[in-house]
C-alpha atoms as a PDB file:
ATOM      1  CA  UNK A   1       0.000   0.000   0.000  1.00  0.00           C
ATOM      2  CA  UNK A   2       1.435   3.394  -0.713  1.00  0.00           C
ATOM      3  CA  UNK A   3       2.261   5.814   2.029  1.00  0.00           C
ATOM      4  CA  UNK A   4       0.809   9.566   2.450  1.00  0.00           C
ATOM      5  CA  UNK A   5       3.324  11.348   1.200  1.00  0.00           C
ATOM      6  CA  UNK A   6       5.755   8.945  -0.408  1.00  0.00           C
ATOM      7  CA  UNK A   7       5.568  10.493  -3.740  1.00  0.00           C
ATOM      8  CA  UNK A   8       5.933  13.886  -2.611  1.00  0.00           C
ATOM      9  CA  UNK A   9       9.592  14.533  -3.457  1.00  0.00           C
ATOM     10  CA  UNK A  10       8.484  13.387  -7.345  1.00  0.00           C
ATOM     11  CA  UNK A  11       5.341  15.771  -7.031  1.00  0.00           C
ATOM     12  CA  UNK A  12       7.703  18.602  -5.692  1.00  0.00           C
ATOM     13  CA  UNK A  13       9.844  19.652  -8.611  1.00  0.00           C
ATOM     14  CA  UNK A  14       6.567  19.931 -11.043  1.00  0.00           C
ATOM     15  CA  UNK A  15       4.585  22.207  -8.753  1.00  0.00           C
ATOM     16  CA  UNK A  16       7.692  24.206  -8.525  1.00  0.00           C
ATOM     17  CA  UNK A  17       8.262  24.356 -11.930  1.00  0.00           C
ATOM     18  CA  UNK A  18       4.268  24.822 -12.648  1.00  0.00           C
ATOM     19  CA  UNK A  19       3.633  27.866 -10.083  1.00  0.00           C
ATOM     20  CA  UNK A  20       6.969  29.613  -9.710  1.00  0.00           C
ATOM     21  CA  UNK A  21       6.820  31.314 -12.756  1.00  0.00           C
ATOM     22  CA  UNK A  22       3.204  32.488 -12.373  1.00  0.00           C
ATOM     23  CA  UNK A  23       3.870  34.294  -8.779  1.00  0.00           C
ATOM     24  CA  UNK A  24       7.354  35.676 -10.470  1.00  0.00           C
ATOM     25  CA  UNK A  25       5.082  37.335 -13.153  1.00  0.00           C
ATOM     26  CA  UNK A  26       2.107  37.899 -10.585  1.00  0.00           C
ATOM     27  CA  UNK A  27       4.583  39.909  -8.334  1.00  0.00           C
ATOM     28  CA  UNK A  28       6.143  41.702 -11.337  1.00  0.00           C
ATOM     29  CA  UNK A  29       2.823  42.885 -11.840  1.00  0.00           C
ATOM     30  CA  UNK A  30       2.509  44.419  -8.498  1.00  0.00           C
ATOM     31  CA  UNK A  31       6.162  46.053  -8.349  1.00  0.00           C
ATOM     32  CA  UNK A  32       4.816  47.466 -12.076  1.00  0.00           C
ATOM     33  CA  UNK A  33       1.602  48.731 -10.806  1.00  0.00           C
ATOM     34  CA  UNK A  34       3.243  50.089  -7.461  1.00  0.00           C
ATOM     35  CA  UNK A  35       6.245  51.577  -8.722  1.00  0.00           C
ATOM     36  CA  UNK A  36       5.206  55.234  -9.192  1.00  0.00           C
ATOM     37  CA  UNK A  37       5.694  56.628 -12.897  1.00  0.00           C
ATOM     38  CA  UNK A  38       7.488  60.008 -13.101  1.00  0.00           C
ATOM     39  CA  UNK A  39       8.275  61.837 -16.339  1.00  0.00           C
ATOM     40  CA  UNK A  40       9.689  64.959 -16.546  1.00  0.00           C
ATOM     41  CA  UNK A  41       9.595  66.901 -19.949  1.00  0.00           C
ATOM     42  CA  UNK A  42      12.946  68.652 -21.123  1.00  0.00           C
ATOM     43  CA  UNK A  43      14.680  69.576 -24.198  1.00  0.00           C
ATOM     44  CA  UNK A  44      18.116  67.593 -24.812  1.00  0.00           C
ATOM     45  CA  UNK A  45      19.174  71.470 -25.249  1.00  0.00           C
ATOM     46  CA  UNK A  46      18.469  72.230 -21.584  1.00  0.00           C
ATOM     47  CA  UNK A  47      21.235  71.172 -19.388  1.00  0.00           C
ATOM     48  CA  UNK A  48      20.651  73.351 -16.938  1.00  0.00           C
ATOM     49  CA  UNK A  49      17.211  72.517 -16.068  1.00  0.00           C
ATOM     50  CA  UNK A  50      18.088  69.134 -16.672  1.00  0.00           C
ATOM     51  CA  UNK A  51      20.501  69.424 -13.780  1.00  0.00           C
ATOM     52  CA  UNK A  52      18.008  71.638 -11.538  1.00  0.00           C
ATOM     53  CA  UNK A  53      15.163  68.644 -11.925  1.00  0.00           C
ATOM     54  CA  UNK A  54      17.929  65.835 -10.791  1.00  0.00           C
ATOM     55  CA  UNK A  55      19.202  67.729  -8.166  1.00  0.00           C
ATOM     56  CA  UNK A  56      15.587  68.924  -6.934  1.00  0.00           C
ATOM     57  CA  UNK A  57      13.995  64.891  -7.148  1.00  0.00           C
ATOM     58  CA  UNK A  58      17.244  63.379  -5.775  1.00  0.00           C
ATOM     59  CA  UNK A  59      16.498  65.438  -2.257  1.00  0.00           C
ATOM     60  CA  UNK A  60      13.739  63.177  -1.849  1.00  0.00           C
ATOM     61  CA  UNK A  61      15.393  60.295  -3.680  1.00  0.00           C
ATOM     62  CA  UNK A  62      12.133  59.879  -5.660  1.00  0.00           C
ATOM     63  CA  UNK A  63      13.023  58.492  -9.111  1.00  0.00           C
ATOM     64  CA  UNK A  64      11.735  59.708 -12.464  1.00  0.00           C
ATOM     65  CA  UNK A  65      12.964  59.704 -16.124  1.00  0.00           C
ATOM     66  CA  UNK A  66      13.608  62.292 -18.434  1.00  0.00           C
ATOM     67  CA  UNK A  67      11.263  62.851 -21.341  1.00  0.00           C
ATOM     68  CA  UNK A  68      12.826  64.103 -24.413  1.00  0.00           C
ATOM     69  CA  UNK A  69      10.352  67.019 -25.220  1.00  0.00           C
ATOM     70  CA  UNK A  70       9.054  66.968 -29.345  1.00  0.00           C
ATOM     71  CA  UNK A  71      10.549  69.374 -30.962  1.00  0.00           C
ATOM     72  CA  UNK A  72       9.429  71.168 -34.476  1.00  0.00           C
ATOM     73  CA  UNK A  73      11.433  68.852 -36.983  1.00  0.00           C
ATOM     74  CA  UNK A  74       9.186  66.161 -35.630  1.00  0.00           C
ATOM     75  CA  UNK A  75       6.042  67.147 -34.724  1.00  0.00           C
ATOM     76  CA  UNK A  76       4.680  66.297 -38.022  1.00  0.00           C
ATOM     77  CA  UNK A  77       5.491  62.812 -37.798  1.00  0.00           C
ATOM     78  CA  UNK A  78       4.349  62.588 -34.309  1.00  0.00           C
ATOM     79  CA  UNK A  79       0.830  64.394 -34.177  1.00  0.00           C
ATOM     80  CA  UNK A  80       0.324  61.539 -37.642  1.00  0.00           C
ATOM     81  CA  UNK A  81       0.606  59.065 -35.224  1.00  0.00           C
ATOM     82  CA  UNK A  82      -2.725  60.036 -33.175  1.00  0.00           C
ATOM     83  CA  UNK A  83      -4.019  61.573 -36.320  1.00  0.00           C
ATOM     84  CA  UNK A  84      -3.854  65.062 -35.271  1.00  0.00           C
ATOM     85  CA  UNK A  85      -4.038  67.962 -37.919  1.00  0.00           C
ATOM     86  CA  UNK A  86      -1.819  70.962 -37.049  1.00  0.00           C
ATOM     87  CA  UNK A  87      -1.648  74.409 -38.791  1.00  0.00           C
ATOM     88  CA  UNK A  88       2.157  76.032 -39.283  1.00  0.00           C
ATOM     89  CA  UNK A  89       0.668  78.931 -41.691  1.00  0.00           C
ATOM     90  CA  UNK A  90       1.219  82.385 -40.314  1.00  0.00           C
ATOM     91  CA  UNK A  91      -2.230  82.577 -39.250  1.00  0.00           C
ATOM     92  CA  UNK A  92      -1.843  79.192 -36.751  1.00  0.00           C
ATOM     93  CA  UNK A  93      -2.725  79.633 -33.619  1.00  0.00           C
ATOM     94  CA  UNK A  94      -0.145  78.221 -31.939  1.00  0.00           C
ATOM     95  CA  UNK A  95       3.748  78.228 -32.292  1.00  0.00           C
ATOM     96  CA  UNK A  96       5.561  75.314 -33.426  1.00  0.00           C
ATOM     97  CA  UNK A  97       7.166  75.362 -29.856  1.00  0.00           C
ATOM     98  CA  UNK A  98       3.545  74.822 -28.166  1.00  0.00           C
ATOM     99  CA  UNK A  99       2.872  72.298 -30.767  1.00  0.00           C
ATOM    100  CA  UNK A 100       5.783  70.225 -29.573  1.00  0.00           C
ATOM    101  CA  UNK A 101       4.997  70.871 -26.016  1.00  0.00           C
ATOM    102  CA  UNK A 102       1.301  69.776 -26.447  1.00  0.00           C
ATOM    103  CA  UNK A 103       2.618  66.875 -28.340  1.00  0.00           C
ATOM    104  CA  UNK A 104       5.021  66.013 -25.731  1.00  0.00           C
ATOM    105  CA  UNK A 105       2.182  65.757 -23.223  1.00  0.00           C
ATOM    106  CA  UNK A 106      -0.290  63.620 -25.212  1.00  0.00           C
ATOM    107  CA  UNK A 107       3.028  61.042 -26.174  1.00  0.00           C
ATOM    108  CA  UNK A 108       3.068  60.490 -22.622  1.00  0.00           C
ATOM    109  CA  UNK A 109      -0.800  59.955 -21.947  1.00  0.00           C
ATOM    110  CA  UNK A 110      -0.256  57.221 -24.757  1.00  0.00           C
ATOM    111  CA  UNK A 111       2.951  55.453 -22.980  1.00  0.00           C
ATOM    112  CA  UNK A 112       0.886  55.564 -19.947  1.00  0.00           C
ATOM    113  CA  UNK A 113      -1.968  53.363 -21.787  1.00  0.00           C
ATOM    114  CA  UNK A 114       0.901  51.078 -23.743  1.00  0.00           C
ATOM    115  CA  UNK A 115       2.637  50.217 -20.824  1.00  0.00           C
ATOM    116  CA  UNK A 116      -0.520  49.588 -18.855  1.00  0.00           C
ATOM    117  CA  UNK A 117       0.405  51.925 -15.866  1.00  0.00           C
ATOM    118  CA  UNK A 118      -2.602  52.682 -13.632  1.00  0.00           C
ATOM    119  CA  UNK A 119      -0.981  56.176 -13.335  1.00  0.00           C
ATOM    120  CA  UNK A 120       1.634  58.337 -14.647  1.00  0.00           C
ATOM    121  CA  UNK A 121       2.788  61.544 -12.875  1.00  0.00           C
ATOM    122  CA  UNK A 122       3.625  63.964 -16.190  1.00  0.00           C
ATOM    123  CA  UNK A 123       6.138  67.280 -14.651  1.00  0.00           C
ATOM    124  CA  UNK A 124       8.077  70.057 -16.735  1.00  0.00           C
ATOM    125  CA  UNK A 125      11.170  71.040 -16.333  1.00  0.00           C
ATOM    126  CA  UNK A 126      11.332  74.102 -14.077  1.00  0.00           C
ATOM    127  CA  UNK A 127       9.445  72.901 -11.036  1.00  0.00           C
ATOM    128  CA  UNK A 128      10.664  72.845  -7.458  1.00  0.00           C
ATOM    129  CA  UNK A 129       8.623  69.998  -5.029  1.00  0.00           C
ATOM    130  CA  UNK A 130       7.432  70.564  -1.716  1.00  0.00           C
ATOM    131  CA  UNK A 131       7.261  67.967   1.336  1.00  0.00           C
ATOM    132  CA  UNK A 132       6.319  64.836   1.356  1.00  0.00           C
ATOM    133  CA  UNK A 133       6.568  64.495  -2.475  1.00  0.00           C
ATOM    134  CA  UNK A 134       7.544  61.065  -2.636  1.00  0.00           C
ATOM    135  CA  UNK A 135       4.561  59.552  -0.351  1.00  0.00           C
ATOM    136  CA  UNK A 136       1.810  61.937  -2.477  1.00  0.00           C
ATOM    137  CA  UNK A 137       3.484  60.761  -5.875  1.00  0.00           C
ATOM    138  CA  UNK A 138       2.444  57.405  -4.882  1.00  0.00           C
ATOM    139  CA  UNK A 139      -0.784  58.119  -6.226  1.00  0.00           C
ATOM    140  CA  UNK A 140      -3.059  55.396  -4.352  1.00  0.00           C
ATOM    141  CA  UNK A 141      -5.507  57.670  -2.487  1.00  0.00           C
ATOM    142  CA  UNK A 142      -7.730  59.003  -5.328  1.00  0.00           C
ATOM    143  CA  UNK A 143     -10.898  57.344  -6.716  1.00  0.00           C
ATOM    144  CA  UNK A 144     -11.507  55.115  -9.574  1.00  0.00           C
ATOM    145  CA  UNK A 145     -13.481  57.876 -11.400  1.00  0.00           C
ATOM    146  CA  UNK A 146     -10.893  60.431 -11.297  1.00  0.00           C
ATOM    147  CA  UNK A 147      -8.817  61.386 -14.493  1.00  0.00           C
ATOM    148  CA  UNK A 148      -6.468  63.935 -13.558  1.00  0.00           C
ATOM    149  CA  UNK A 149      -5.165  65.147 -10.652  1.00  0.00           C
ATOM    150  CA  UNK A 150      -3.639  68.535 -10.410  1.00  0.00           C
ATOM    151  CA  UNK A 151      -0.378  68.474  -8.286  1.00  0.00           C
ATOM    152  CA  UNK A 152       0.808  72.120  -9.370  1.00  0.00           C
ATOM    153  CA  UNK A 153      -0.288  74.937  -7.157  1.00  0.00           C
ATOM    154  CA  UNK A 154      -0.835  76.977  -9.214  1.00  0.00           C
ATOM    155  CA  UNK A 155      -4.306  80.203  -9.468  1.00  0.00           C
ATOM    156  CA  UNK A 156      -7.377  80.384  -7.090  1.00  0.00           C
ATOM    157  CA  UNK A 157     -10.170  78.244  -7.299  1.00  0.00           C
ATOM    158  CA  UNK A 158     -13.313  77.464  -4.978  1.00  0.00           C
ATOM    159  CA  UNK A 159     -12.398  75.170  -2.124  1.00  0.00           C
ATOM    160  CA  UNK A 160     -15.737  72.898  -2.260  1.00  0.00           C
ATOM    161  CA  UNK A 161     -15.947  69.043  -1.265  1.00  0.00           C
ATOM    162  CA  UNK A 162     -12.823  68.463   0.416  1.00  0.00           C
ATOM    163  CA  UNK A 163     -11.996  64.486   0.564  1.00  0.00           C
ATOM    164  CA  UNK A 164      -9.000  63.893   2.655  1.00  0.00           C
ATOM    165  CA  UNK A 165      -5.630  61.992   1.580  1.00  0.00           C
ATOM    166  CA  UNK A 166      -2.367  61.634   2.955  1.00  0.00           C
ATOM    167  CA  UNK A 167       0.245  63.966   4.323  1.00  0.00           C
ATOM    168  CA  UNK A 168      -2.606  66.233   5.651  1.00  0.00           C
ATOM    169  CA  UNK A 169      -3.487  66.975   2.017  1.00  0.00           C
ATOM    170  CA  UNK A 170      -6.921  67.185   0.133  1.00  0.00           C
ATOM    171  CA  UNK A 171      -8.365  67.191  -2.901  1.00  0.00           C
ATOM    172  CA  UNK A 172     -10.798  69.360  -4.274  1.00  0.00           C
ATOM    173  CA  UNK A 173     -12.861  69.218  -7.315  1.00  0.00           C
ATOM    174  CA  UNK A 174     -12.024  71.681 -10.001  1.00  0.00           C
ATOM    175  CA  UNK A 175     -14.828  73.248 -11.121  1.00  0.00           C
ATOM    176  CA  UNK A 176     -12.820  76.676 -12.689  1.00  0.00           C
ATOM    177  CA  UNK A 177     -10.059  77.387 -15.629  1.00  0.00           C
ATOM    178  CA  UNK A 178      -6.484  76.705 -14.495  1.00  0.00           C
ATOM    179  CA  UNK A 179      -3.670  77.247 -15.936  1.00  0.00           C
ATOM    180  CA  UNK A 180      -0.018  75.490 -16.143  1.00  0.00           C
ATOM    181  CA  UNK A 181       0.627  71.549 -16.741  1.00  0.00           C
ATOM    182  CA  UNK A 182       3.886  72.092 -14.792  1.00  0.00           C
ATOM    183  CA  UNK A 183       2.626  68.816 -12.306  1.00  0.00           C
ATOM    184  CA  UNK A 184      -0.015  66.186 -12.555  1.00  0.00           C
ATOM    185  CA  UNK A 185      -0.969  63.143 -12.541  1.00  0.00           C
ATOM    186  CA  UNK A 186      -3.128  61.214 -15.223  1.00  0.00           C
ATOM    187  CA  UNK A 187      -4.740  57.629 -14.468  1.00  0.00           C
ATOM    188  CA  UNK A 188      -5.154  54.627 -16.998  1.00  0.00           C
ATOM    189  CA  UNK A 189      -8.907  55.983 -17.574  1.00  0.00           C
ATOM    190  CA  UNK A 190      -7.949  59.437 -17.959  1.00  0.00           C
ATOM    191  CA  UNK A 191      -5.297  58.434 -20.383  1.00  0.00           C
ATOM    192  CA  UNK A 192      -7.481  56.968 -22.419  1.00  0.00           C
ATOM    193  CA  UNK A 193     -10.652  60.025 -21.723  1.00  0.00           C
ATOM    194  CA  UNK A 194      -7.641  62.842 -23.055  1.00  0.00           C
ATOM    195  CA  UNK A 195      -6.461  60.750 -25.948  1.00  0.00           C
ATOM    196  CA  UNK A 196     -10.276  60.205 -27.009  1.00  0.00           C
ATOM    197  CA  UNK A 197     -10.380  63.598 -26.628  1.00  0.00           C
ATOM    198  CA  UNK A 198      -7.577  64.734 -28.796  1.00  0.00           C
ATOM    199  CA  UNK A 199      -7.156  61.992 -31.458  1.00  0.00           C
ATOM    200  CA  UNK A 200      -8.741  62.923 -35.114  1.00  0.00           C
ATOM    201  CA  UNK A 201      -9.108  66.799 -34.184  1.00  0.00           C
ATOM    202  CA  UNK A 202      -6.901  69.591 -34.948  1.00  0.00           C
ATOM    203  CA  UNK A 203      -4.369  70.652 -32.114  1.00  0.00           C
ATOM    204  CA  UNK A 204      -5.133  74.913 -32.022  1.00  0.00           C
ATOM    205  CA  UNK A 205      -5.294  75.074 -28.165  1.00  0.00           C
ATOM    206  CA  UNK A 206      -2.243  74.863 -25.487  1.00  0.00           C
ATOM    207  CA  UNK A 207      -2.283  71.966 -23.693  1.00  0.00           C
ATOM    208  CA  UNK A 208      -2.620  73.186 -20.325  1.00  0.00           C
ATOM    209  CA  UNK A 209      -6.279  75.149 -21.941  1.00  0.00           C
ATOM    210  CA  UNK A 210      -7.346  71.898 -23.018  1.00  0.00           C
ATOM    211  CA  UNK A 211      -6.526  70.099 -19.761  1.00  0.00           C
ATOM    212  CA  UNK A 212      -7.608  72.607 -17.057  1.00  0.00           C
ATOM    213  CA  UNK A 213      -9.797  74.770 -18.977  1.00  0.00           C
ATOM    214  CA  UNK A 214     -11.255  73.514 -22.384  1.00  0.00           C
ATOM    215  CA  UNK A 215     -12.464  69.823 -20.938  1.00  0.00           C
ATOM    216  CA  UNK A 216     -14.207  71.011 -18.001  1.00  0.00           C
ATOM    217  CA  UNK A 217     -17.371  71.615 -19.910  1.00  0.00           C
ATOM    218  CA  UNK A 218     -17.594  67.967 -20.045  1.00  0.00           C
ATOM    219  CA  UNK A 219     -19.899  67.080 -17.265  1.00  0.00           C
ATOM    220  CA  UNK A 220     -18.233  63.274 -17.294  1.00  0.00           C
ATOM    221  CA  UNK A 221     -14.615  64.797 -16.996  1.00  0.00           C
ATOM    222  CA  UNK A 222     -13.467  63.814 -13.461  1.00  0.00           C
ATOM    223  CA  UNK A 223     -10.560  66.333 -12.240  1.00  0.00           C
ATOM    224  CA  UNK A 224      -9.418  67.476  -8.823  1.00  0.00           C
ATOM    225  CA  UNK A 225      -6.726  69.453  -7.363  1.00  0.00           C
ATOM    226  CA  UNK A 226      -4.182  68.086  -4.354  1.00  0.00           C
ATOM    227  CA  UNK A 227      -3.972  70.551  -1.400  1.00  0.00           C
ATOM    228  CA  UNK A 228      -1.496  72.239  -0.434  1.00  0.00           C
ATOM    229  CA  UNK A 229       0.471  71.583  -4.257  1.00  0.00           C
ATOM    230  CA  UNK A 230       3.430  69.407  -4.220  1.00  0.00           C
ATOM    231  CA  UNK A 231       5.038  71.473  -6.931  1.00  0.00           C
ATOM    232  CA  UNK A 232       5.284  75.135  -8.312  1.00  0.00           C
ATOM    233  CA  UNK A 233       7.121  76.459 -11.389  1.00  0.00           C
ATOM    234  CA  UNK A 234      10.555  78.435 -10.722  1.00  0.00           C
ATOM    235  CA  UNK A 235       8.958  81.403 -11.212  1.00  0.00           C
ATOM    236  CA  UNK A 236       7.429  81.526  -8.208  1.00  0.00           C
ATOM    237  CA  UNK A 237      10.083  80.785  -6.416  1.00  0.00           C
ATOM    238  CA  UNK A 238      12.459  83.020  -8.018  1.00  0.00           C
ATOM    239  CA  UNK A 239      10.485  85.689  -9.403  1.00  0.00           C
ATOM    240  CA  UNK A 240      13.391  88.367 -10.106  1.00  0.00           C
ATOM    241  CA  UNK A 241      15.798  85.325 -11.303  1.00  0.00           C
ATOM    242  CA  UNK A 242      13.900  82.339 -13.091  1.00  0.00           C
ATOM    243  CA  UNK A 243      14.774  79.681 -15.975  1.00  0.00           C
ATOM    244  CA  UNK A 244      13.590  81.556 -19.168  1.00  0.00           C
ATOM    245  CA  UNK A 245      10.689  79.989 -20.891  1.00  0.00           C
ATOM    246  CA  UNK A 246      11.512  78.569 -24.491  1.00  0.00           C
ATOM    247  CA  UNK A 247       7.683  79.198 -25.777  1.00  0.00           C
ATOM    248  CA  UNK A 248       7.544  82.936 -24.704  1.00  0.00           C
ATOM    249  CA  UNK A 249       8.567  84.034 -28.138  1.00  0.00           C
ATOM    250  CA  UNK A 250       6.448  81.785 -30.195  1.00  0.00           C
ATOM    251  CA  UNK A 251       3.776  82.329 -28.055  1.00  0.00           C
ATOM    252  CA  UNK A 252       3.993  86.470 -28.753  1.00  0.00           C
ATOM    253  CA  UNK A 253       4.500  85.816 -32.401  1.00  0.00           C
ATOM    254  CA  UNK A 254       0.874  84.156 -32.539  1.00  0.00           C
ATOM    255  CA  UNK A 255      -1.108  86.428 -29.702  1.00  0.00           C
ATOM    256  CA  UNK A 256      -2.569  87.730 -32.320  1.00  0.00           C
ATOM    257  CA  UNK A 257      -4.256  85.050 -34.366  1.00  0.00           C
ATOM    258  CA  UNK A 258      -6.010  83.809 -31.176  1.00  0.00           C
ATOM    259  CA  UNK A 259      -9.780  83.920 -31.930  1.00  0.00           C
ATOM    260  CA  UNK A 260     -11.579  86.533 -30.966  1.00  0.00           C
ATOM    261  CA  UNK A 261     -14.171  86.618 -28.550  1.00  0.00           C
ATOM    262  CA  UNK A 262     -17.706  88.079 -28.950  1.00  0.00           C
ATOM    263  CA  UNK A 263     -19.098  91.100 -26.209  1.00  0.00           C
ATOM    264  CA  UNK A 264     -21.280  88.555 -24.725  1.00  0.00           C
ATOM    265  CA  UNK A 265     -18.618  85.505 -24.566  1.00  0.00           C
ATOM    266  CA  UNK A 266     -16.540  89.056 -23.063  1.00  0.00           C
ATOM    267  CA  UNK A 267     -18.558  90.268 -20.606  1.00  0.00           C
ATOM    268  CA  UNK A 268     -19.103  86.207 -19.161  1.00  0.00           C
ATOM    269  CA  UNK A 269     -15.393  85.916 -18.542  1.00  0.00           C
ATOM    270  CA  UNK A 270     -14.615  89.366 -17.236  1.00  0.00           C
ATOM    271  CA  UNK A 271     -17.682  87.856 -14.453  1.00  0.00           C
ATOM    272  CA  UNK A 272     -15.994  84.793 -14.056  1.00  0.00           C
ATOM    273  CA  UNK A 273     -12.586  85.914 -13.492  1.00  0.00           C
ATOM    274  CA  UNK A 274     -14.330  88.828 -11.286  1.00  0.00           C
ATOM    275  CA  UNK A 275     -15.988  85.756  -9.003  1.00  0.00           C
ATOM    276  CA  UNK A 276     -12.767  84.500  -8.658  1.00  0.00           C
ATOM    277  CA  UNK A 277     -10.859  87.561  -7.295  1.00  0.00           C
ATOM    278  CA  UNK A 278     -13.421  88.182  -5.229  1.00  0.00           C
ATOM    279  CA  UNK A 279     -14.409  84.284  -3.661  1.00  0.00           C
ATOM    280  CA  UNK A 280     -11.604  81.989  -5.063  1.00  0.00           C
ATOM    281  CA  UNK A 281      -8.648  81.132  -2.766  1.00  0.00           C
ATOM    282  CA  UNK A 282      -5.207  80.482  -3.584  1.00  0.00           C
ATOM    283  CA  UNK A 283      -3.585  77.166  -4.261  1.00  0.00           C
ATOM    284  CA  UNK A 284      -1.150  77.017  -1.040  1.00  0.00           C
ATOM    285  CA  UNK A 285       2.237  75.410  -1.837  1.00  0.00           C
ATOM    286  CA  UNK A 286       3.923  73.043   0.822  1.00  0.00           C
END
């Protein structure tokens, strides 16, 4: 009669060789989806800020990865990719520079999707963090629904719902225009809301319009700002002394082909930006 257990040690070395590869993979999957995903946008031209961003993430040893921004001689090639029609006449609307910075953005809202990242945290390259960046980077404390969340602080806005996260943060919806894509984060479903969003259209808005200002007519768009910010451009920082921006003199050269609004489309946005002065609160930084 056979024994419990006598055949074990022949049983052993297939169950090993049966299961240990699908826990490897299975806790792969885990380190992927935990990991956090930072990118940080930058011409191969800028050393400098290059060397401010790796200086400024390495006091908090939180690790990210350059992304080499698009630049004009291929944005062309890149905006075919998602299908997007661009204007370069002298009556476009926005300067090649834009274009590429736009471009640069939605690249990474696809890689996000490709690599199957549950979120991606998308920076430029003049930013400075505040405390407890690394924990709040780790973007597990927002809700399925959400699409972006705002990191940057960055305008006023109307502190309304508060839900409250880590760190002795918040996060607030946004229900006004902001401007600046300088932090924040995008999940796998907002990755695939922007790209919907952006694919087959012509690109004649700033990215940081479409983002913070443009999409928040859409009453399914889910976006909410982290309070205090975790991040705010040099400029604020260093006001008399900051990195010069690379789009100011594209952006002059098309000020004035923007389209022009009507006296009633006027007088609503003199209101609105009126009602903000008057009842919105700053973004703190921390």
């Amino acid at each position: 009669m056979q024994k419990c257990g006598e055949n074990f040690y022949d049983f052993l070395p297939h169950f090993l060789y049966y299961t240990v590869p699908t826990f490897y993979l299975f806790g792969l999957l885990i380190m992927h989806n935990a990991a956090q995903h930072n990118y940080v946008i930058s011409l191969t031209t800028e050393q400098k800020r290059r060397k401010h961003i790796t200086e400024e993430f390495g006091k908090q040893n939180i690790p990210f990865e350059f992304f080499d921004a698009i630049t004009p001689d291929i944005i062309e090639e890149t905006a075919k990719k998602f299908n997007i029609t661009l204007d370069r006449s002298p009556k476009a609307k926005l300067s090649d520079g834009e274009i590429g910075c736009a471009l640069s953005h939605i690249v990474l809202w696809d890689l996000a999707l490709e690599n199957n990242l549950n979120y991606i945290n998308i920076f430029e390259d003049d930013i400075h963090l505040g405390e407890n960046a690394k924990e709040l980077l780790e973007v597990d404390y927002i809700s399925d629904d959400i699409h972006v969340l705002k990191l940057e602080a960055n305008g006023k806005m109307f502190f309304k719902q508060p839900k409250s996260v880590k760190c002795d943060r918040n996060v607030y919806p946004m229900t006004v225009k902001q401007s600046g894509t300088a932090g924040y984060t995008v999940t796998a479903k907002g990755a695939k809301y922007l790209l919907e969003l952006v694919k087959n259209k012509p690109l004649d808005v700033a990215v940081d319009s479409l983002v913070f200002e443009d999409f928040l007519h859409f009453k399914d768009y889910k976006i909410v700002q982290l309070s205090p910010g975790i991040c705010v451009q040099d400029f604020v920082v260093h006001p008399n002394n900051h990195f010069e921006s690379s789009l100011k003199e594209g952006r002059d050269r098309v000020h004035g082909n923007q389209r022009k609004f009507s006296i009633l489309e006027k007088i609503k946005n003199e209101f609105g930006r009126v009602k903000i002065k008057m009842f919105g609160k700053q973004v703190p930084f921390k």
